[in-house]
N, C-alpha and C. Protein backbone atom coordinates (compact mmCIF):
# COMPACT_ATOMS: atom_id res chain seq x y z
N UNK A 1 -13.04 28.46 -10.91
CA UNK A 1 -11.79 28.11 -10.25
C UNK A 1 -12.03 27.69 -8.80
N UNK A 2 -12.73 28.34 -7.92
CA UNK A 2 -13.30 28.54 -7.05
C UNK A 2 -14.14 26.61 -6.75
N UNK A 3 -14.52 26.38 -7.25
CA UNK A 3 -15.14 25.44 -7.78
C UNK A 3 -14.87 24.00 -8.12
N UNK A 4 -13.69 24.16 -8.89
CA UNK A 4 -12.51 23.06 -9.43
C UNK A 4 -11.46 22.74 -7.92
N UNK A 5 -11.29 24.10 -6.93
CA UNK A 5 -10.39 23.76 -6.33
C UNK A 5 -11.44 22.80 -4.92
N UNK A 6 -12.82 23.53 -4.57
CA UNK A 6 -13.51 22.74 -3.99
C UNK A 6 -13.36 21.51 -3.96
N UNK A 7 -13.83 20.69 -5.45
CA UNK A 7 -13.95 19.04 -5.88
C UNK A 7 -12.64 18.85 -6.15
N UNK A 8 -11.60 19.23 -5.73
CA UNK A 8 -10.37 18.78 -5.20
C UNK A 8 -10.00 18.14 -4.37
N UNK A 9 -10.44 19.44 -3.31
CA UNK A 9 -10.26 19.30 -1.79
C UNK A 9 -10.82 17.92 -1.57
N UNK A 10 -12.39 17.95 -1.99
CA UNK A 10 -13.15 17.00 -1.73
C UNK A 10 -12.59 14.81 -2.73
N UNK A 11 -12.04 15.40 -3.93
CA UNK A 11 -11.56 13.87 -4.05
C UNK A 11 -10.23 13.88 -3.19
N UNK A 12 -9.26 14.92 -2.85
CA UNK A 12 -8.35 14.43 -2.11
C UNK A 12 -8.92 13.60 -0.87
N UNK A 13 -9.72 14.42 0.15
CA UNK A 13 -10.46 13.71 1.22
C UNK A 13 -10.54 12.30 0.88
N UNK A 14 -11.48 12.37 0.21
CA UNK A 14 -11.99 10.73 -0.66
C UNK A 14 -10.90 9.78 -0.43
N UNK A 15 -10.24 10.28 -1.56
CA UNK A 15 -8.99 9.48 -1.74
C UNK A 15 -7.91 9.14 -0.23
N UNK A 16 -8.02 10.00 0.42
CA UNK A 16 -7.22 9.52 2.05
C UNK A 16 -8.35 8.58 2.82
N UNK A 17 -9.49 9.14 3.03
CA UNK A 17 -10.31 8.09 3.79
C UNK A 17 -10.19 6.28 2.71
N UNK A 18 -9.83 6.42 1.63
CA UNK A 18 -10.09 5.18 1.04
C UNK A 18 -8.36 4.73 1.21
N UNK A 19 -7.53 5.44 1.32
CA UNK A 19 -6.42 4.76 1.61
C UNK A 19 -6.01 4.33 3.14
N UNK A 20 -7.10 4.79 4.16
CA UNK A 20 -6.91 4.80 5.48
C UNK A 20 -7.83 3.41 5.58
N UNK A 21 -7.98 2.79 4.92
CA UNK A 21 -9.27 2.03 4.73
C UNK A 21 -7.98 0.18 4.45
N UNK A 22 -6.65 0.52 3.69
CA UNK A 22 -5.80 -0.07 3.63
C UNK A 22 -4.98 -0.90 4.74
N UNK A 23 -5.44 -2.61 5.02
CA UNK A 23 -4.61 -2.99 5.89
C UNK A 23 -3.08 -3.90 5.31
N UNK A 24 -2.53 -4.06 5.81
CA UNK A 24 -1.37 -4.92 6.17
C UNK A 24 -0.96 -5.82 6.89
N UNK A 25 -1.27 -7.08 7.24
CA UNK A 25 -0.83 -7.79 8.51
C UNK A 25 -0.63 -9.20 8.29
N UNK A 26 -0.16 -10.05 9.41
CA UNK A 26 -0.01 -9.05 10.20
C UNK A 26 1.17 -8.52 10.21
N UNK A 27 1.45 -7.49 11.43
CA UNK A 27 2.57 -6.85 11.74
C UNK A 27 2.81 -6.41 13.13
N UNK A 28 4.34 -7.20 13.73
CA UNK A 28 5.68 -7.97 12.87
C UNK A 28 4.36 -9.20 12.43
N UNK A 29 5.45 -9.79 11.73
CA UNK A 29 5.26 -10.84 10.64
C UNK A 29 6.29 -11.89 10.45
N UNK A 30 6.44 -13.10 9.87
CA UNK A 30 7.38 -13.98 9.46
C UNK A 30 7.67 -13.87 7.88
N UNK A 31 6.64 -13.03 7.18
CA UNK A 31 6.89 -12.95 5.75
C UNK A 31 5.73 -13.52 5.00
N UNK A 32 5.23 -13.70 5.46
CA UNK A 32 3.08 -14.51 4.44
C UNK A 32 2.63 -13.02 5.50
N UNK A 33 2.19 -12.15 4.33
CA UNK A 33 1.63 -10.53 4.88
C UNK A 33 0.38 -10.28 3.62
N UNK A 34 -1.26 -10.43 4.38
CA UNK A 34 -2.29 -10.19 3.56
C UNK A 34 -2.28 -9.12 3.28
N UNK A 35 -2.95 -8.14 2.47
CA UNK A 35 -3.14 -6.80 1.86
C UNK A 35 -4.41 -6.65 2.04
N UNK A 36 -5.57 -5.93 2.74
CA UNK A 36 -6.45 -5.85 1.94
C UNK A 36 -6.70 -4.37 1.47
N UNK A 37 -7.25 -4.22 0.60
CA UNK A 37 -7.27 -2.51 -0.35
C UNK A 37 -8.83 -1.78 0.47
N UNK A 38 -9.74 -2.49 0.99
CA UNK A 38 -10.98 -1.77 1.18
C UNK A 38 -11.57 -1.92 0.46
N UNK A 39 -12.17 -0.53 0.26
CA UNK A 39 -12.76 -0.07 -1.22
C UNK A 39 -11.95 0.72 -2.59
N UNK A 40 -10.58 0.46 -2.04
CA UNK A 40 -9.44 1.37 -2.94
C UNK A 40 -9.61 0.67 -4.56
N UNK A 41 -10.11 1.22 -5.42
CA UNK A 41 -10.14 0.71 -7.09
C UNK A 41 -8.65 -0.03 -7.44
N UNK A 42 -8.64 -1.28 -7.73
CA UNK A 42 -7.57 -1.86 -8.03
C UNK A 42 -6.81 -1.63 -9.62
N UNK A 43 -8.07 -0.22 -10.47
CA UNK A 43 -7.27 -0.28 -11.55
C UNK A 43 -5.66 0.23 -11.59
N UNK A 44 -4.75 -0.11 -12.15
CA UNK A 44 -3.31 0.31 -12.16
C UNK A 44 -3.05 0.40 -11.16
N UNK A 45 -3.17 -0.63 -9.91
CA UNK A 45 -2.69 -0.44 -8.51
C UNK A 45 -1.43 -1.66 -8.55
N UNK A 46 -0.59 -0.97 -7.87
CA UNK A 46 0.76 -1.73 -7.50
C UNK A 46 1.18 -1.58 -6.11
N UNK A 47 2.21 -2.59 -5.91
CA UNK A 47 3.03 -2.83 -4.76
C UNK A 47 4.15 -2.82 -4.99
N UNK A 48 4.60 -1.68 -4.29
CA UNK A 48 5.89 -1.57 -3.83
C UNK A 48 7.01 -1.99 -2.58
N UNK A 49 8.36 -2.15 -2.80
CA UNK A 49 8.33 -2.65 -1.06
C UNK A 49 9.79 -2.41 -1.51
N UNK A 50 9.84 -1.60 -0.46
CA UNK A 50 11.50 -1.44 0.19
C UNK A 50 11.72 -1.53 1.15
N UNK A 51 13.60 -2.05 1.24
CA UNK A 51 14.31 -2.34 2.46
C UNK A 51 14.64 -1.06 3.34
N UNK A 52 14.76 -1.25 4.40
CA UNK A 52 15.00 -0.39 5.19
C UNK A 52 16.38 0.85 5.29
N UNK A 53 17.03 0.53 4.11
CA UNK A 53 17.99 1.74 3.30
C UNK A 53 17.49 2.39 2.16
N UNK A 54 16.43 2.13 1.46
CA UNK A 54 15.49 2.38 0.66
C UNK A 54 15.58 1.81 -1.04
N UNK A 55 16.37 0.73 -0.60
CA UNK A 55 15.94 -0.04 -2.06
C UNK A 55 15.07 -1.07 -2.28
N UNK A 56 14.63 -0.22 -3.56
CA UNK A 56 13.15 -1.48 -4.15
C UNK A 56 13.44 -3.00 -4.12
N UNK A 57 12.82 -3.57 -3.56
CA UNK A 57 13.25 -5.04 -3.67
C UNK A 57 11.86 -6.21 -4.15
N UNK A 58 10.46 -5.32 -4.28
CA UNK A 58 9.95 -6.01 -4.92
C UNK A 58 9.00 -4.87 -5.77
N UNK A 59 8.19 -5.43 -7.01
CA UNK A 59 7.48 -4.25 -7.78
C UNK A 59 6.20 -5.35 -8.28
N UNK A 60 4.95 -5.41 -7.81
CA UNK A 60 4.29 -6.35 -8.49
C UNK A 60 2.88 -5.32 -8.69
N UNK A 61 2.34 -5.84 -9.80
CA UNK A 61 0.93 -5.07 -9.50
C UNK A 61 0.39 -6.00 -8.85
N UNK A 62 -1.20 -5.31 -8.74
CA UNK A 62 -2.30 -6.05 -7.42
C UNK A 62 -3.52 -5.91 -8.47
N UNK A 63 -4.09 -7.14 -8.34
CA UNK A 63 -5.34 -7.19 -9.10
C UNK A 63 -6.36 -7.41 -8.40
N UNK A 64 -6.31 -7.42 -7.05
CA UNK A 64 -7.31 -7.84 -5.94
C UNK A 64 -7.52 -7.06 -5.63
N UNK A 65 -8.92 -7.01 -4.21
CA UNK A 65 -8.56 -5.88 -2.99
C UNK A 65 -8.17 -7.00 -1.94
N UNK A 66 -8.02 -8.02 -1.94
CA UNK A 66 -7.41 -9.30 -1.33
C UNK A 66 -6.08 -10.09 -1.58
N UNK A 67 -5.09 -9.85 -1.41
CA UNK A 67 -3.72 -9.92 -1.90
C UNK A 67 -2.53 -10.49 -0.59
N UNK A 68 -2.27 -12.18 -1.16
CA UNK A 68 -0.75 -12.54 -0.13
C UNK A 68 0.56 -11.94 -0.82
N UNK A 69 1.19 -11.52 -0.15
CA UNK A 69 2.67 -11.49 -0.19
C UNK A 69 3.54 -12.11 0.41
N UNK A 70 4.33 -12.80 -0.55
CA UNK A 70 5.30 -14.09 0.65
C UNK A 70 6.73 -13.60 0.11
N UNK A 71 7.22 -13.16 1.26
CA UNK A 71 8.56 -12.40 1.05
C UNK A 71 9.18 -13.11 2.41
N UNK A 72 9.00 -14.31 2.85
CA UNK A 72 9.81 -15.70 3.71
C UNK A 72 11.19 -15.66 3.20
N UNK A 73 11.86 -15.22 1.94
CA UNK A 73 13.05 -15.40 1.57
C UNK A 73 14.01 -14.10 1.54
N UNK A 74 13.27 -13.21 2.44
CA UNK A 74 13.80 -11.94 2.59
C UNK A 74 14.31 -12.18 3.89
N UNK A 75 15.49 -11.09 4.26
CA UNK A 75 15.94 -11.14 5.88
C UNK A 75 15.22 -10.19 6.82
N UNK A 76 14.93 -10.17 7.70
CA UNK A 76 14.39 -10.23 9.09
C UNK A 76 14.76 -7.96 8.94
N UNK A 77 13.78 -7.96 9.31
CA UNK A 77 13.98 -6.02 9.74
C UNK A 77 13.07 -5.04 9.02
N UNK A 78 12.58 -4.09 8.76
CA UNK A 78 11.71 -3.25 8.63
C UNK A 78 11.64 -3.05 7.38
N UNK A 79 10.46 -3.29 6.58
CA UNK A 79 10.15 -2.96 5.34
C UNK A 79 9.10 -1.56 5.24
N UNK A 80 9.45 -1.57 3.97
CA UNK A 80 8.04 -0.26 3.55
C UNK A 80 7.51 -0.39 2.40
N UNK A 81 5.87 -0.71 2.81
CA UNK A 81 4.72 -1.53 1.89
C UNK A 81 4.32 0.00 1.00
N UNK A 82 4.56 0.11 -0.21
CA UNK A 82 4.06 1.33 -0.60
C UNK A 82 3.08 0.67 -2.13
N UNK A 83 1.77 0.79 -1.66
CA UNK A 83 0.73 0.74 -2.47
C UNK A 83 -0.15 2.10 -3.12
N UNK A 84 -0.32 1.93 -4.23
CA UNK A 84 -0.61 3.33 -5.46
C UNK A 84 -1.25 2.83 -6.43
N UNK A 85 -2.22 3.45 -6.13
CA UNK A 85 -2.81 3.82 -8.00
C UNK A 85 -2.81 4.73 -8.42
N UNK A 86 -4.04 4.96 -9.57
CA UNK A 86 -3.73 6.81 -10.11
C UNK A 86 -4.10 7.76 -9.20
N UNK A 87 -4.13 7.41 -8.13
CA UNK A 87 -5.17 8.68 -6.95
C UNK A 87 -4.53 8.60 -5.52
N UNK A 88 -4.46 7.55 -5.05
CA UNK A 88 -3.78 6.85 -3.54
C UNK A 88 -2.21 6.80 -3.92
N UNK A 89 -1.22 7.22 -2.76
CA UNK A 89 -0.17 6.81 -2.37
C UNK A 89 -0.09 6.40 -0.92
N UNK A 90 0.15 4.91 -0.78
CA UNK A 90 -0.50 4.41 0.93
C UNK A 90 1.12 3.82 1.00
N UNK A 91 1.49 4.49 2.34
CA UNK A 91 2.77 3.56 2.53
C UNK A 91 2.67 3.10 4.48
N UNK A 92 3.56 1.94 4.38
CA UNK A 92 2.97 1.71 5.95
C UNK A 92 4.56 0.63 6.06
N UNK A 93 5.05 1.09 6.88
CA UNK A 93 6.27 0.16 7.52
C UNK A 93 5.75 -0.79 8.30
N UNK A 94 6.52 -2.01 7.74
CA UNK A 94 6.25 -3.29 8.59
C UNK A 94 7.42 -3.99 9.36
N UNK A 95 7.62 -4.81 10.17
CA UNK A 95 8.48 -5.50 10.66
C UNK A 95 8.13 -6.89 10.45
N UNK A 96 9.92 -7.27 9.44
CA UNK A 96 9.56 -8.78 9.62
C UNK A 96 10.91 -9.43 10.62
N UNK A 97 10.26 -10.37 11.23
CA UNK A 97 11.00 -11.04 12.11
C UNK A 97 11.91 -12.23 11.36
């Protein structure tokens, strides 16, 4: 037990340094916003993004660790980029102008 909870501790670690590893930009922005993942495993990884009252307004997966998002047809004010796979939950507020 002792043991199991160790290599826990230790993939949680993992798993934050590889989501700290996650950029966004730029930011503010006009709406063309690169992704890159790092070294984050792109299996079953998605993008999330909500408006600043907290509704989903886009849901795509990501098959890259290199990824555009063109959300130019959205209005102007603070989003929240929330990227996940089976291990990472990375969320990071952006401003679009």
């Amino acid at each position: 037990e002792i043991l199991e909870e160790y290599l826990s501790d230790i993939e949680d670690e993992l798993n934050q340094k590889l989501a700290n590893n996650i950029l966004i930009y730029p930011n503010p922005g006009k709406g063309l916003y690169e992704i890159s993942l790092g070294e984050l495993i792109v299996n079953n990884c998605q993008l999330e993004l909500y408006n600043n009252i907290g509704e989903l307004i886009l849901k795509t997966p990501i098959y890259s660790t290199k990824t555009t998002v063109n959300i130019t047809n959205l209005p102007s004010g603070i989003l929240l980029f929330r990227i996940t796979n089976d291990n990472v939950c990375y969320n990071k507020m952006v401003l679009k102008e």
